[in-house]
N, C-alpha and C. Protein backbone atom coordinates (compact mmCIF):
# COMPACT_ATOMS: atom_id res chain seq x y z
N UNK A 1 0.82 -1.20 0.00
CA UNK A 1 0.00 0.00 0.00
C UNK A 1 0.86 1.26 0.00
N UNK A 2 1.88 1.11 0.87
CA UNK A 2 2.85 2.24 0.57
C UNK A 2 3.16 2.61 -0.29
N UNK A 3 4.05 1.65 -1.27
CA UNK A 3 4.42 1.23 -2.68
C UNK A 3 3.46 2.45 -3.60
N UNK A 4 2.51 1.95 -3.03
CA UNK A 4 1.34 2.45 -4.55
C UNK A 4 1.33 4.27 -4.37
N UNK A 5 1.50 4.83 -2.80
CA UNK A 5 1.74 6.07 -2.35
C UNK A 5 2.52 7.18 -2.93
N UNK A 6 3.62 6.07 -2.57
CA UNK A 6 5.02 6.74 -3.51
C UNK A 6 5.26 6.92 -5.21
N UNK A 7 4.41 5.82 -5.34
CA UNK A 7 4.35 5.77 -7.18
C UNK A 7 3.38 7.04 -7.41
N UNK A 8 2.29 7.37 -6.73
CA UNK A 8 1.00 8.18 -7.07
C UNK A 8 1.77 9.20 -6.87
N UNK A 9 2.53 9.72 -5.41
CA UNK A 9 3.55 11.20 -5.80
C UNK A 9 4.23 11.30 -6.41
N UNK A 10 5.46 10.49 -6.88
CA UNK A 10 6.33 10.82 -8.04
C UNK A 10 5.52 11.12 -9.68
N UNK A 11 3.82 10.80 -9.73
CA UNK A 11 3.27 11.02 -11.29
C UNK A 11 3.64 12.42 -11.13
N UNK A 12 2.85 13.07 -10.12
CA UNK A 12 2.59 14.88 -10.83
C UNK A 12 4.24 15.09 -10.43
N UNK A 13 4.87 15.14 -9.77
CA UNK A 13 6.49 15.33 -9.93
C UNK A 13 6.97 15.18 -11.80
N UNK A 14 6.76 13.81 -12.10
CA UNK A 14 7.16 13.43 -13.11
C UNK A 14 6.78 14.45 -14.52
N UNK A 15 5.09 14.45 -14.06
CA UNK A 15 3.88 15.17 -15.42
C UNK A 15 4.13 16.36 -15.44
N UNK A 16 4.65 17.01 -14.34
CA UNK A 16 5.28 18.65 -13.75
C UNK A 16 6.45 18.74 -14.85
N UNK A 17 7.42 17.88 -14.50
CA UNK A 17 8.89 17.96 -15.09
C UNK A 17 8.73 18.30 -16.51
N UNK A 18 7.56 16.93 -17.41
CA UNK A 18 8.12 17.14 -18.25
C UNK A 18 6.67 17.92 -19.30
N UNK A 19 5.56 18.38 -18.52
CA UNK A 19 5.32 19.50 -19.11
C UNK A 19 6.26 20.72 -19.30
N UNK A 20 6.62 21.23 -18.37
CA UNK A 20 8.17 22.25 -18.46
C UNK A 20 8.81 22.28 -19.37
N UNK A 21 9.31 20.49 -19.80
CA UNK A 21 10.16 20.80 -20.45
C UNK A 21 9.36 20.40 -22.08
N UNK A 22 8.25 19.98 -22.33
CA UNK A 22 7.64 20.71 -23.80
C UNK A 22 7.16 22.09 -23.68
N UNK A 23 6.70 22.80 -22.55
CA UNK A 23 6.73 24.36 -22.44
C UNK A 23 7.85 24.57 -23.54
N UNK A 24 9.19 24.39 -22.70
CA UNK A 24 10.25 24.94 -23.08
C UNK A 24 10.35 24.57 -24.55
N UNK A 25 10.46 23.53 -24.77
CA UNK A 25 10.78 22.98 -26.13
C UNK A 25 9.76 23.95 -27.15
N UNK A 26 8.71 24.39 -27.05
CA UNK A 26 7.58 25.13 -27.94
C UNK A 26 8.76 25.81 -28.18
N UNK A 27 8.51 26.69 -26.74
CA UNK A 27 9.01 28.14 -27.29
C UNK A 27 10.08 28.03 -27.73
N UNK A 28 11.35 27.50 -27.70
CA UNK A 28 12.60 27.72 -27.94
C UNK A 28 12.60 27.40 -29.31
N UNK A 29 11.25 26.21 -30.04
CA UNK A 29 11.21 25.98 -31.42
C UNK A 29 10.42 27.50 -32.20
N UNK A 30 9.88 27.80 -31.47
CA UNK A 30 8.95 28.62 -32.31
C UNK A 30 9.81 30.22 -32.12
N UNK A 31 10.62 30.93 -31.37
CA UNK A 31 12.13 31.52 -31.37
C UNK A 31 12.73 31.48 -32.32
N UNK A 32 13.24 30.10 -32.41
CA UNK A 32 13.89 29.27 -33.95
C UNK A 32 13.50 29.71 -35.30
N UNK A 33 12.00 29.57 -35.40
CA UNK A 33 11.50 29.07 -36.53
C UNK A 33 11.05 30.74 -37.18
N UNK A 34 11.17 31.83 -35.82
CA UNK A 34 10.55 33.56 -36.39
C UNK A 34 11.88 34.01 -36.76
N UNK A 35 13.19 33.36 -36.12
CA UNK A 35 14.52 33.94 -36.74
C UNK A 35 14.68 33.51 -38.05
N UNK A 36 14.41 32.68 -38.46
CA UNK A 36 14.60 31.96 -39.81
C UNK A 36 13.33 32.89 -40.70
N UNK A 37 12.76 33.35 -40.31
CA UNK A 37 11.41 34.11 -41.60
C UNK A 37 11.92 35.46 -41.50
N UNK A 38 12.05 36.15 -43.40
CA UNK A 38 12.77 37.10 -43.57
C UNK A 38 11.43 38.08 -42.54
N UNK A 39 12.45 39.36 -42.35
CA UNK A 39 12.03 40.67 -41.63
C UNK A 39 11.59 41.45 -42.82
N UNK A 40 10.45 41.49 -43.15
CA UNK A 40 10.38 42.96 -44.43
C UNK A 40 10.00 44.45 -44.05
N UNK A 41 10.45 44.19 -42.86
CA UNK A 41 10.44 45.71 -41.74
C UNK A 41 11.57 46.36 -42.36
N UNK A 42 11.68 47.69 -42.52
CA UNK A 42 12.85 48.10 -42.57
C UNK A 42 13.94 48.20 -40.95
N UNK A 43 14.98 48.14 -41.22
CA UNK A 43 16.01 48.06 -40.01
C UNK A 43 16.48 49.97 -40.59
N UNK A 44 16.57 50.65 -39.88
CA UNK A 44 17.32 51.63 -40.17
C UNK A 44 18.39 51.81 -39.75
N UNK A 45 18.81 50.84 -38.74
CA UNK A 45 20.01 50.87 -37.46
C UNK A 45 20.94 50.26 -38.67
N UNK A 46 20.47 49.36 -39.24
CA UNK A 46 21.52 48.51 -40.12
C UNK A 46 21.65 49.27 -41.50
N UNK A 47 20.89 49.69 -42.03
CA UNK A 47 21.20 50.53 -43.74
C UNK A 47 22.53 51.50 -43.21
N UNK A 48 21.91 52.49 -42.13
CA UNK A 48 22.42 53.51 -40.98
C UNK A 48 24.12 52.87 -40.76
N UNK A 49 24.59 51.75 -40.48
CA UNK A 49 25.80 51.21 -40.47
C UNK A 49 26.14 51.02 -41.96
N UNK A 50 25.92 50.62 -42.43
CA UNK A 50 26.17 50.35 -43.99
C UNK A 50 25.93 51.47 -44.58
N UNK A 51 25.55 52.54 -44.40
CA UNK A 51 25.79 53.42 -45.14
C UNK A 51 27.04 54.51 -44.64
N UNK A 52 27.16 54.47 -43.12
CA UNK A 52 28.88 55.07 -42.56
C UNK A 52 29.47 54.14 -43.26
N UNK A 53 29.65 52.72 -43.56
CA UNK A 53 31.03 52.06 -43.95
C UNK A 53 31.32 52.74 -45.09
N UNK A 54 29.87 53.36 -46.40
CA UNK A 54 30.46 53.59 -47.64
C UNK A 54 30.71 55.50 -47.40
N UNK A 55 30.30 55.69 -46.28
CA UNK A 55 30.48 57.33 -46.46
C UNK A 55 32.06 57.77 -46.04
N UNK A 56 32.55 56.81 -44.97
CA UNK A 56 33.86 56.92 -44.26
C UNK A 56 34.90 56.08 -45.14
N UNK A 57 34.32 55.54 -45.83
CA UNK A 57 35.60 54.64 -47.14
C UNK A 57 36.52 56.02 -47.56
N UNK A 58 37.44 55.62 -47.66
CA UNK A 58 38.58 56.95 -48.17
C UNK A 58 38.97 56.28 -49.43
N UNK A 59 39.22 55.01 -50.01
CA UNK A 59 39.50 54.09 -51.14
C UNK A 59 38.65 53.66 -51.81
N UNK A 60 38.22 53.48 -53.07
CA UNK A 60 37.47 52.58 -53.59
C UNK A 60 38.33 51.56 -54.93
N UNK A 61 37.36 50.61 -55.34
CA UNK A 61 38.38 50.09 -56.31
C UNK A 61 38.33 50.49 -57.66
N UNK A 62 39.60 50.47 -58.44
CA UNK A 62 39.63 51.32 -59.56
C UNK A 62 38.77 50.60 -60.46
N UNK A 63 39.21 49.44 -60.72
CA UNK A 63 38.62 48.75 -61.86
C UNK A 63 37.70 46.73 -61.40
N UNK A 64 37.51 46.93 -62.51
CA UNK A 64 36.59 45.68 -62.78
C UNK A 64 37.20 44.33 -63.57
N UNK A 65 37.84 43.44 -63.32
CA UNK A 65 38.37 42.85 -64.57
C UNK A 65 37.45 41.69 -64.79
N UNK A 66 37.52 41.60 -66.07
CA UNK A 66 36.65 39.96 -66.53
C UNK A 66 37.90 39.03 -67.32
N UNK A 67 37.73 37.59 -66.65
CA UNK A 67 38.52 37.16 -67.63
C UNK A 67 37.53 35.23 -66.98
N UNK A 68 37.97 35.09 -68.45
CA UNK A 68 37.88 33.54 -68.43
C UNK A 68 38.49 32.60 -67.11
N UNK A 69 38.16 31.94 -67.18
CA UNK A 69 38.64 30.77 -65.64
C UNK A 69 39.54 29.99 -66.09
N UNK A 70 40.12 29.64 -67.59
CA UNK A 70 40.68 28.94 -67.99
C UNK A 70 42.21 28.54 -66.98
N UNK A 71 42.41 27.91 -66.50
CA UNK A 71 43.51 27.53 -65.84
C UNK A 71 44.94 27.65 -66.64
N UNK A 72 44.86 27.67 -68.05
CA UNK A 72 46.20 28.01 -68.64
C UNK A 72 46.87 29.71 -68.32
N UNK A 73 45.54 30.43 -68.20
CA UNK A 73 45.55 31.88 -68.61
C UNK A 73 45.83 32.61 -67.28
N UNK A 74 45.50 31.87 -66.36
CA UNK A 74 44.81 32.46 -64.92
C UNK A 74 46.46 33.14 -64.74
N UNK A 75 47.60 32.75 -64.01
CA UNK A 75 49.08 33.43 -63.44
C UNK A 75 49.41 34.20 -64.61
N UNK A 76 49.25 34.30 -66.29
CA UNK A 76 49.74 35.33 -66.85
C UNK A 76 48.76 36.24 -66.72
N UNK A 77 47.67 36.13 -66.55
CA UNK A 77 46.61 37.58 -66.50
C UNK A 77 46.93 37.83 -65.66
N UNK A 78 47.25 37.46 -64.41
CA UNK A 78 46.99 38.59 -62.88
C UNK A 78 48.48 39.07 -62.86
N UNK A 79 49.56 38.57 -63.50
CA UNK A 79 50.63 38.99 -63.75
C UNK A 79 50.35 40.26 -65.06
N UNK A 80 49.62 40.11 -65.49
CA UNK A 80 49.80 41.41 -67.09
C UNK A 80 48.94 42.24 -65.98
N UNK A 81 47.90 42.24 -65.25
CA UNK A 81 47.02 42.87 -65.00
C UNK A 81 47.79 43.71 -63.68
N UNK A 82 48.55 42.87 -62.72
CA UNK A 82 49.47 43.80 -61.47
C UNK A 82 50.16 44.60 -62.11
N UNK A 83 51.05 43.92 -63.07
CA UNK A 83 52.42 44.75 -63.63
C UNK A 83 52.20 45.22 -64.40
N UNK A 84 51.75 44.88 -65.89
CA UNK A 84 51.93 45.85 -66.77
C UNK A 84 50.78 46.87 -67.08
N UNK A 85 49.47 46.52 -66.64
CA UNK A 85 48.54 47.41 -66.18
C UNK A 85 48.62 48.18 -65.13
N UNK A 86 49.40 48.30 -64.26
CA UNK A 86 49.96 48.56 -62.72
C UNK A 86 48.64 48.85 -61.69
N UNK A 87 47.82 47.37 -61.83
CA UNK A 87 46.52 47.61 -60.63
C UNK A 87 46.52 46.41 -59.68
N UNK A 88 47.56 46.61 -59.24
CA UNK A 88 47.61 45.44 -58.09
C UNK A 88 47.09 46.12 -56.76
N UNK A 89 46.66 45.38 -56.14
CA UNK A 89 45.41 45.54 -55.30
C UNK A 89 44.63 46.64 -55.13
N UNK A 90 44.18 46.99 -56.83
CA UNK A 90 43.05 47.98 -56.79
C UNK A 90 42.08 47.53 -58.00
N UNK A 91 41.68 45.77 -58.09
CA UNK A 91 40.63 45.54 -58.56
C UNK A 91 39.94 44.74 -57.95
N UNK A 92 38.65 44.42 -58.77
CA UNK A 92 37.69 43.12 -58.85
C UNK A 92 38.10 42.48 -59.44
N UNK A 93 37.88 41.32 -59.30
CA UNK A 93 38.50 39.99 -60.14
C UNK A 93 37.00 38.93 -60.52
N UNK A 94 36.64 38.78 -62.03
CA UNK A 94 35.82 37.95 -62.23
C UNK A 94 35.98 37.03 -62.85
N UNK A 95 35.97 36.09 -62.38
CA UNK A 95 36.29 34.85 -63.78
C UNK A 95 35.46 33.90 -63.64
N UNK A 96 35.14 33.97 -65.05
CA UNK A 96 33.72 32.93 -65.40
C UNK A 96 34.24 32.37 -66.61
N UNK A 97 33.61 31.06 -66.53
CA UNK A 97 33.95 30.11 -68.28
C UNK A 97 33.41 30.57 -69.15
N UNK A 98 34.55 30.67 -70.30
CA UNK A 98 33.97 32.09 -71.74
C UNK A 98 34.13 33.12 -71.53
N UNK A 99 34.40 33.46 -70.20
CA UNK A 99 34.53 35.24 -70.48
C UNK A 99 33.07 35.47 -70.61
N UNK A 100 33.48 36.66 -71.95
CA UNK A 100 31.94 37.20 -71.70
C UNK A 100 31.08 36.63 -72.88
N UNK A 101 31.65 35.37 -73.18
CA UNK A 101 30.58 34.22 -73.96
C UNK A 101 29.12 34.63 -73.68
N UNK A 102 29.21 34.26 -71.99
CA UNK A 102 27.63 34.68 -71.64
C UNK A 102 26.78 35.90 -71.46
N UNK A 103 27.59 36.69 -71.96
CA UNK A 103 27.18 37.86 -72.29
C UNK A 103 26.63 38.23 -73.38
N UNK A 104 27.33 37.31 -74.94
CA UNK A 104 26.59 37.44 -75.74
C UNK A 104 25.08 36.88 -76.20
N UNK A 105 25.09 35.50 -75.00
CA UNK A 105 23.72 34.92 -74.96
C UNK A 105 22.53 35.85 -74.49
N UNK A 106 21.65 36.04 -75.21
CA UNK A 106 20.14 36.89 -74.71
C UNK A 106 20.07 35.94 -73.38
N UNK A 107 19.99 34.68 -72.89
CA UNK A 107 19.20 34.31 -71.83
C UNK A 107 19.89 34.45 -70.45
N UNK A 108 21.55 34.74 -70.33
CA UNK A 108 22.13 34.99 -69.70
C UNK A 108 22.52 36.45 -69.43
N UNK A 109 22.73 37.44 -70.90
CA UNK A 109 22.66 38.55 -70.19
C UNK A 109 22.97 39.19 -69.29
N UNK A 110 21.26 39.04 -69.26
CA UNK A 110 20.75 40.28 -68.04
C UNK A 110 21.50 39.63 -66.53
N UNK A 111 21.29 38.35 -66.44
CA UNK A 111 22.02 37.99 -64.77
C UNK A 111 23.39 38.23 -65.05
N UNK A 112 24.64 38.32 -66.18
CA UNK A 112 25.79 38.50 -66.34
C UNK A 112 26.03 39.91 -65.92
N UNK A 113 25.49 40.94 -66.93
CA UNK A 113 25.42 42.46 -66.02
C UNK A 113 24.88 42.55 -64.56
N UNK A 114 24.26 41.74 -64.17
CA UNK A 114 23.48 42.00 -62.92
C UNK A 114 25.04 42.17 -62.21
N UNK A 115 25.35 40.91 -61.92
CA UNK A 115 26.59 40.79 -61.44
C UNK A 115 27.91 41.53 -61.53
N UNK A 116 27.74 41.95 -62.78
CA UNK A 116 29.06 42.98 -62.96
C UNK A 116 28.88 44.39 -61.99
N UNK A 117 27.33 44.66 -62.22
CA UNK A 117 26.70 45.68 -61.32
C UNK A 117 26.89 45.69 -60.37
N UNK A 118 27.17 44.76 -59.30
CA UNK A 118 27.09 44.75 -58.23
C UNK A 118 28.77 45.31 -57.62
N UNK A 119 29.46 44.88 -58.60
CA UNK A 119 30.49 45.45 -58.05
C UNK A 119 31.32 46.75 -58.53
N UNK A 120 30.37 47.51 -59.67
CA UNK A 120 30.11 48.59 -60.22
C UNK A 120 29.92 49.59 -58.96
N UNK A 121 28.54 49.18 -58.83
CA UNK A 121 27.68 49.77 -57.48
C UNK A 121 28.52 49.65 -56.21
N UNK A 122 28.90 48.70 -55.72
CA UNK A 122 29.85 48.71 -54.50
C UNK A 122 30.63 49.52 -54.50
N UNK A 123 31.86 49.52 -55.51
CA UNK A 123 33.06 49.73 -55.40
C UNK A 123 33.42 50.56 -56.31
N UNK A 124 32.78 51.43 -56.84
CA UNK A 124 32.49 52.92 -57.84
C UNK A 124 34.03 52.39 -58.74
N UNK A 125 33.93 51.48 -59.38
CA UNK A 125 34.86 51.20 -60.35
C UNK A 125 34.69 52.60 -61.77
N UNK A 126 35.81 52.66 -61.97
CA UNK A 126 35.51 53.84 -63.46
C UNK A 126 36.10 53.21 -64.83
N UNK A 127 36.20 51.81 -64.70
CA UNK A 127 36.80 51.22 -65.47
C UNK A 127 36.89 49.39 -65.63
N UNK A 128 36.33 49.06 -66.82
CA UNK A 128 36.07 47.62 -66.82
C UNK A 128 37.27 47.19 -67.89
N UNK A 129 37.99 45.97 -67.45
CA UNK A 129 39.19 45.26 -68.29
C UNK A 129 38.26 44.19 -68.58
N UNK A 130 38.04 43.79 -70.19
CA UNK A 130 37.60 42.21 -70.23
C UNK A 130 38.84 41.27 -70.87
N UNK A 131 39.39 40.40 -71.00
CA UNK A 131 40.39 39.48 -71.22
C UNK A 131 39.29 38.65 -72.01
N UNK A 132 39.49 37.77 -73.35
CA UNK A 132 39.34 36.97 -73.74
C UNK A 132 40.54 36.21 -74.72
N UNK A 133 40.54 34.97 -74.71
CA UNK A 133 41.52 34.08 -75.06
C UNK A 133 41.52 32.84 -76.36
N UNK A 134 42.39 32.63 -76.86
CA UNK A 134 42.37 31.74 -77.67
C UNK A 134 42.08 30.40 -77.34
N UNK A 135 41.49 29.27 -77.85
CA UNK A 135 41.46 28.43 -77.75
C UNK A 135 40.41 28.11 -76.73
N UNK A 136 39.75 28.85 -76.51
CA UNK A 136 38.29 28.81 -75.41
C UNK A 136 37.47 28.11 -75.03
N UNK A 137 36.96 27.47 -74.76
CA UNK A 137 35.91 26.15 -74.97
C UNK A 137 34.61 26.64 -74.53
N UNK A 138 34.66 27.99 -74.48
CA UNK A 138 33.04 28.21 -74.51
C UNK A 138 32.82 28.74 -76.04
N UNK A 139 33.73 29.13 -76.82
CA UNK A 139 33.20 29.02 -78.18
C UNK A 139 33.69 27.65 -79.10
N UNK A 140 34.19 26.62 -78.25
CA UNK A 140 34.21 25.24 -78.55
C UNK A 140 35.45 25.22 -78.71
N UNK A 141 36.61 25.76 -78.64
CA UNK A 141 37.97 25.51 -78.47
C UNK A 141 38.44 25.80 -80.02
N UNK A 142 39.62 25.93 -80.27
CA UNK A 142 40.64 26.33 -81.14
C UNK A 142 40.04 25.58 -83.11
N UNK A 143 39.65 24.12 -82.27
CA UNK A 143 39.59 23.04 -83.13
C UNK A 143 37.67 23.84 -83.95
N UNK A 144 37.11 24.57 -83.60
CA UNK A 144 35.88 24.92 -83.73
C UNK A 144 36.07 25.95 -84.78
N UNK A 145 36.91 26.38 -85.55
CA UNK A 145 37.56 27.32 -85.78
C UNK A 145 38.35 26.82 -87.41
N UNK A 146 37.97 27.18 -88.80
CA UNK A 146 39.03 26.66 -89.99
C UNK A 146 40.23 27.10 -89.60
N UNK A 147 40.45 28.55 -89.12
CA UNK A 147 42.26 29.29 -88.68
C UNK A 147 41.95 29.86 -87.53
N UNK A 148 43.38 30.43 -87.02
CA UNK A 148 43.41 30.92 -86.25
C UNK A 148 42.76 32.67 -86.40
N UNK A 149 42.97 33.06 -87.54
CA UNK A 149 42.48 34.61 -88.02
C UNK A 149 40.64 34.71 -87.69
N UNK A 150 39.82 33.23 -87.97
CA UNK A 150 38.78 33.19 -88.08
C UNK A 150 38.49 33.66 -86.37
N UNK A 151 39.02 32.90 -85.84
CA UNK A 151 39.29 32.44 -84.06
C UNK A 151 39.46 33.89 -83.58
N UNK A 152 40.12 34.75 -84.06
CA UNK A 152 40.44 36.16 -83.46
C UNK A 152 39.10 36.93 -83.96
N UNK A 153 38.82 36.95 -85.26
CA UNK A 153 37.96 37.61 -86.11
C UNK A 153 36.64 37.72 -84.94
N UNK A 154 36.73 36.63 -84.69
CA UNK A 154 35.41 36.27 -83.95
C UNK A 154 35.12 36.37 -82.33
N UNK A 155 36.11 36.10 -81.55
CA UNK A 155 36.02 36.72 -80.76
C UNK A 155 36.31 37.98 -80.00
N UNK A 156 36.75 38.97 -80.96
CA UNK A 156 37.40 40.29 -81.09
C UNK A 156 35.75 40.87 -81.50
N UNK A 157 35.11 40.54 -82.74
CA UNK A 157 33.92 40.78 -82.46
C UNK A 157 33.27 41.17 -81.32
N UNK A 158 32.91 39.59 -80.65
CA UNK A 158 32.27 39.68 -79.27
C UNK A 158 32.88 40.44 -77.76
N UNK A 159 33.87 40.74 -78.10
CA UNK A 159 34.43 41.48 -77.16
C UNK A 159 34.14 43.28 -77.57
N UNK A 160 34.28 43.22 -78.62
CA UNK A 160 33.39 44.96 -78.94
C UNK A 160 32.00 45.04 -78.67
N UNK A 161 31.32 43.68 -78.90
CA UNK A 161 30.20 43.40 -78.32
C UNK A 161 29.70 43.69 -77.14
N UNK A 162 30.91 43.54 -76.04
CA UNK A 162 30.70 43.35 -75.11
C UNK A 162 30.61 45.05 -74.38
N UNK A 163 31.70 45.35 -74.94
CA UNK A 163 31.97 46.94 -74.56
C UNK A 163 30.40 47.55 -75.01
N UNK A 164 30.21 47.45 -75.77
CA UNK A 164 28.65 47.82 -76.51
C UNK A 164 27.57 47.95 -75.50
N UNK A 165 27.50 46.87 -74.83
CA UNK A 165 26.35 46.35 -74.17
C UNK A 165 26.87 46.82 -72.52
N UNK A 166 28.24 46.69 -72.44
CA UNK A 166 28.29 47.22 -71.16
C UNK A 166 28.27 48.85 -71.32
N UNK A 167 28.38 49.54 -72.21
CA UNK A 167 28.51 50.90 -72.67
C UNK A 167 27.07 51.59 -72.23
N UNK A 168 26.08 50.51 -72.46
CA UNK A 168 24.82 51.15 -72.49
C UNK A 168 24.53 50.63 -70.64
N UNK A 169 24.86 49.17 -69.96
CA UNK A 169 23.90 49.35 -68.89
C UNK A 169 24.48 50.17 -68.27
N UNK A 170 26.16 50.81 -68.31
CA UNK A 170 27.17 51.35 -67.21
C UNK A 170 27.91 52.19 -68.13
N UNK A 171 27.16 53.21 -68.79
CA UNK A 171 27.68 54.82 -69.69
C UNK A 171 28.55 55.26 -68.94
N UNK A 172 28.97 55.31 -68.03
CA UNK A 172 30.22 55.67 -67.22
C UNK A 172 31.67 55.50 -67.33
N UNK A 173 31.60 54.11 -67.32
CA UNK A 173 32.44 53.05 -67.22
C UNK A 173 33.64 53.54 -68.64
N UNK A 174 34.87 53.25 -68.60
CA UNK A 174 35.72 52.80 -69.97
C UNK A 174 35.86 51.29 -69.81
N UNK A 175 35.83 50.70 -71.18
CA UNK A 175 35.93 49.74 -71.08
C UNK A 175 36.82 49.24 -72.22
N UNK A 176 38.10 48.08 -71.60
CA UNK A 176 39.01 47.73 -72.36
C UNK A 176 39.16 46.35 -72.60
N UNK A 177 39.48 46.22 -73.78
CA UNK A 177 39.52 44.82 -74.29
C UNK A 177 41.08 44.52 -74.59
N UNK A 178 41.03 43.25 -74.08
CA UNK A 178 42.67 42.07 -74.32
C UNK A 178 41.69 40.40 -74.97
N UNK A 179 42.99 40.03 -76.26
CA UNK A 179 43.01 38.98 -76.73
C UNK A 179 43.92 38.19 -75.99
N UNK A 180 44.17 37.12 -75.54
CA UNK A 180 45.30 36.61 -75.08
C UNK A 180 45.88 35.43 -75.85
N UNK A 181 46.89 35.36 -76.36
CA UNK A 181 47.32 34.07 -76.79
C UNK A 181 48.58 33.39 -76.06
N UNK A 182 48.90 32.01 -76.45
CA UNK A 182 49.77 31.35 -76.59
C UNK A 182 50.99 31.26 -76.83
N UNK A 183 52.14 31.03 -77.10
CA UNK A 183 53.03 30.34 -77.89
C UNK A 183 54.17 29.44 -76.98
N UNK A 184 54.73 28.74 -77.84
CA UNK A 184 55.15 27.78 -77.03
C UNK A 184 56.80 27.62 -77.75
N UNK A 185 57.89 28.37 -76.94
CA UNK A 185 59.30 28.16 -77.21
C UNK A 185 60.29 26.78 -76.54
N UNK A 186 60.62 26.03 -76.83
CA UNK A 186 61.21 25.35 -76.02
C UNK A 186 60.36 24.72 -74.90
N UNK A 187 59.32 24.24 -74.81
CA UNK A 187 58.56 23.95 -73.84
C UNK A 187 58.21 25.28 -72.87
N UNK A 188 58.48 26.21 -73.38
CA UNK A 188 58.38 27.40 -72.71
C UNK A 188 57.06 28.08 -73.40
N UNK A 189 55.99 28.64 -72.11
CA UNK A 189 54.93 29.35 -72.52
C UNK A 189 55.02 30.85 -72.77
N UNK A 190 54.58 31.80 -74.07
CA UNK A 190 54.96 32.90 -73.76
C UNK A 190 53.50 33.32 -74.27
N UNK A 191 53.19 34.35 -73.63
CA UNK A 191 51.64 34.92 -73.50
C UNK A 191 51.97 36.16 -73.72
N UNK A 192 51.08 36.50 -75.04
CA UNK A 192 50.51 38.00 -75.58
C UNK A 192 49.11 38.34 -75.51
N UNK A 193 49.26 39.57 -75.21
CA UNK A 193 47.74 39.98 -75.07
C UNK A 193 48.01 41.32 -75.98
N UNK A 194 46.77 41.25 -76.93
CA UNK A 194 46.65 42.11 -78.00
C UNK A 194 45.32 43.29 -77.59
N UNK A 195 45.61 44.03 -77.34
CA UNK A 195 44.63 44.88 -77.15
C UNK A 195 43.20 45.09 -78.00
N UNK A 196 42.30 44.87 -78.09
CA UNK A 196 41.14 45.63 -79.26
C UNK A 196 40.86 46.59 -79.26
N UNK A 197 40.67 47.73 -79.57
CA UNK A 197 40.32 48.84 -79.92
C UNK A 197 39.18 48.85 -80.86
């Protein structure tokens, strides 16, 4: 009879405990679950900080560069682009496959400028470098091509193209074009970049 005493006080002890602790568990889920859903309140405390970081900036970056991702090209561009352009640590750096291949696509475009914009807009660039290269494989590589003259013809095109189209979303901007090629001495790589005009 005792037995049964002690079992009957430890229930509400027990039913106590662990209501508490689904109390707790609600709220601490439902805490959780209002941090995770966007705020479409405005914050003014936060624009208000973000807008001292861009008012107190004393530097911005000069330029914008675009160049292909190609892994052959990558150490002579940032080498032509520090030294003989002399903008070492005063750019953006973009590199996407093709260059600005996807720039000439209508369906890509608009998200390709989006992006260039953004660091237009950030970083009051007054000047966009695009790099495009021989042997490319976003216009299907070297082999896609009867010569090499065709190969330049054509993507020298799309690179005036490009100035074109960036001319109009970012009238501000100068924008300069490099061909880059190849050659190969002695197992030795030597890289030219031909300007377009």
């Amino acid at each position: 009879m005792q037995n049964n005493k002690r079992v009957f006080k430890k229930r509400p002890i027990t039913c106590t405990l662990l209501l508490f602790v689904f109390i707790v568990s609600v709220a601490t889920m439902n805490t959780a679950l209002a941090a995770d859903e966007p705020n479409d309140k405005p914050q003014p405390e936060k624009r208000q900080k973000y807008s001292k970081f861009f008012d107190k900036k004393a530097h911005w970056c000069d330029a914008l560069v675009i160049t292909c991702n190609d892994f052959r090209f990558t150490t002579a561009t940032q080498e032509f682009i520090n030294d003989r352009l002399g903008l070492k640590g005063n750019y953006d750096y973009i590199s996407i496959p093709g260059s600005i291949r996807n720039l000439m696509d209508s369906k890509t475009r608009d998200l390709v400028l989006n992006e260039f914009g953004v660091s237009v807009r950030l970083h009051r660039v007054n000047r966009v470098i695009i790099f495009a290269h021989q042997d490319c494989t976003g216009y299907g590589g070297a082999k896609n091509f009867s010569e090499t003259a065709e190969e330049f013809a054509t993507i020298a095109k799309d690179l005036r193209k490009a100035r074109r189209l960036m001319g109009i979303k970012f009238p501000h901007l100068k924008v300069y074009l490099y061909y880059e090629t190849i050659f190969y001495d002695d197992h030795k790589r030597i890289y030219n970049f031909k300007q377009i005009l």
